[in-house]
Protein backbone atom coordinates (compact mmCIF):
# COMPACT_ATOMS: atom_id res chain seq x y z
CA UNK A 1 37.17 104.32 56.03
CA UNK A 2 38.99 104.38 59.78
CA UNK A 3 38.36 101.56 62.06
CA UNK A 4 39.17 101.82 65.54
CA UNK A 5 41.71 99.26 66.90
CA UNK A 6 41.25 98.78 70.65
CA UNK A 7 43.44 100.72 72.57
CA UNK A 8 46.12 98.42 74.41
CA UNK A 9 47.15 99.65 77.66
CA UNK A 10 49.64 101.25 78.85
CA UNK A 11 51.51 98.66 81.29
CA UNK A 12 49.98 95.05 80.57
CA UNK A 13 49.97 92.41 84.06
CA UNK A 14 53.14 90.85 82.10
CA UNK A 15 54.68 94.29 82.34
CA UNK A 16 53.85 94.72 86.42
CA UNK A 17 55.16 91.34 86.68
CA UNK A 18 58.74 91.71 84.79
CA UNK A 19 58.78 95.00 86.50
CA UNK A 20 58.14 93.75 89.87
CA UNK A 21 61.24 90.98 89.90
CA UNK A 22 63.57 93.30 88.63
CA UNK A 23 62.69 95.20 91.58
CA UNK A 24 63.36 92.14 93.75
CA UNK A 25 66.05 91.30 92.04
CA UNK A 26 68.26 94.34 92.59
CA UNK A 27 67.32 94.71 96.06
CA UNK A 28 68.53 91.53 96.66
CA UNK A 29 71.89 92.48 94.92
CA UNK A 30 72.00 95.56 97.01
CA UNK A 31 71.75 93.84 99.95
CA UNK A 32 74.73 91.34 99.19
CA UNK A 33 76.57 94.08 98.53
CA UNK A 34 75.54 96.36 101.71
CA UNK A 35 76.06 93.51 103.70
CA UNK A 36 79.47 93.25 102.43
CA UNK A 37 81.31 89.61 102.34
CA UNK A 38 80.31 87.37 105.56
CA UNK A 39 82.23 83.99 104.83
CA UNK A 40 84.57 82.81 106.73
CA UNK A 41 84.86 80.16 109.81
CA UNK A 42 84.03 81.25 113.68
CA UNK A 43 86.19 79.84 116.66
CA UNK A 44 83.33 77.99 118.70
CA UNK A 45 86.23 77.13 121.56
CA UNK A 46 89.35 77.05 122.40
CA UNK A 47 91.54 76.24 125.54
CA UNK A 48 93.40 76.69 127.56
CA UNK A 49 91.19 79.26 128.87
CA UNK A 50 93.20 80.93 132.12
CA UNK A 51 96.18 79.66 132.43
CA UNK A 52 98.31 76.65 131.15
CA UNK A 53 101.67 74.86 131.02
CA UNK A 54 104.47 75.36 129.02
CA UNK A 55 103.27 72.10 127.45
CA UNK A 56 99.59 72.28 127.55
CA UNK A 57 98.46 72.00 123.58
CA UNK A 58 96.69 74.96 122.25
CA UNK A 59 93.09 73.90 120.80
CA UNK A 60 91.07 75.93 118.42
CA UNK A 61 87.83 74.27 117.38
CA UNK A 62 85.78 75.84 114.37
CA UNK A 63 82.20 76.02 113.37
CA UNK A 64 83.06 74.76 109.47
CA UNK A 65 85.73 72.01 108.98
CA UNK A 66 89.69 73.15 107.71
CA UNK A 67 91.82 72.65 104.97
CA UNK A 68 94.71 71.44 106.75
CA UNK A 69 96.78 72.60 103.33
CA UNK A 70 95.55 76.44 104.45
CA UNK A 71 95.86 76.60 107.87
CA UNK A 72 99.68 76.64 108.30
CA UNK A 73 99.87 80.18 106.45
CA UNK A 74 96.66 81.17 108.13
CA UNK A 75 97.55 81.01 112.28
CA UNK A 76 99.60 83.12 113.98
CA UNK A 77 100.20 83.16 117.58
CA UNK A 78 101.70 86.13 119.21
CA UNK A 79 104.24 86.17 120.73
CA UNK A 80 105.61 83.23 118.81
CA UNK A 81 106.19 79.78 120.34
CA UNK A 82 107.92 76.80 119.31
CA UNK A 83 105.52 73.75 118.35
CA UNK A 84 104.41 72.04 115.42
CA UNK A 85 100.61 72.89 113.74
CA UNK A 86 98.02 70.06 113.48
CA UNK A 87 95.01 69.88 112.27
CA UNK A 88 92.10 67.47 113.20
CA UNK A 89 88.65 67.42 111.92
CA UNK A 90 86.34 65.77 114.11
């Protein structure tokens, strides 16, 4: 004596679902890896702007605030000038 089982299908809503965020999942690491690494801080200002004295302070302002521990291995100025480095964060 056979009885028929019900046939289950082939891809369940479960299955679409799973399937589905995978899917979004690895597009989403493919696109942080297309777009490559995009942290870091932005100068929003700075001055002087045209011209200056030889004693006019140089002033960089940022978008994010600065470790002043980091910055001193971080700026360069070229050509070189004599000065001492200080950092604010307003």
């Amino acid at each position: 004596m056979t009885e028929d089982t019900p046939s289950r299908p082939l891809w369940d809503r479960l299955d679409a679902a799973m399937t589905a965020a995978l899917l979004i999942l690895l597009l989403a690491i493919a696109g942080v890896i297309g777009h490559g690494d995009q942290i870091g801080i932005q100068a929003q200002a700075f001055s002087p702007q045209d011209t200056a004295f030889s004693r006019t302070a140089i002033q960089v302002r940022f978008d994010d605030p600065i470790e002043p521990s980091s910055v001193a291995g971080h700026v360069r100025l070229d050509p070189p000038i004599s000065g001492t480095l200080t950092v604010t964060n307003r």
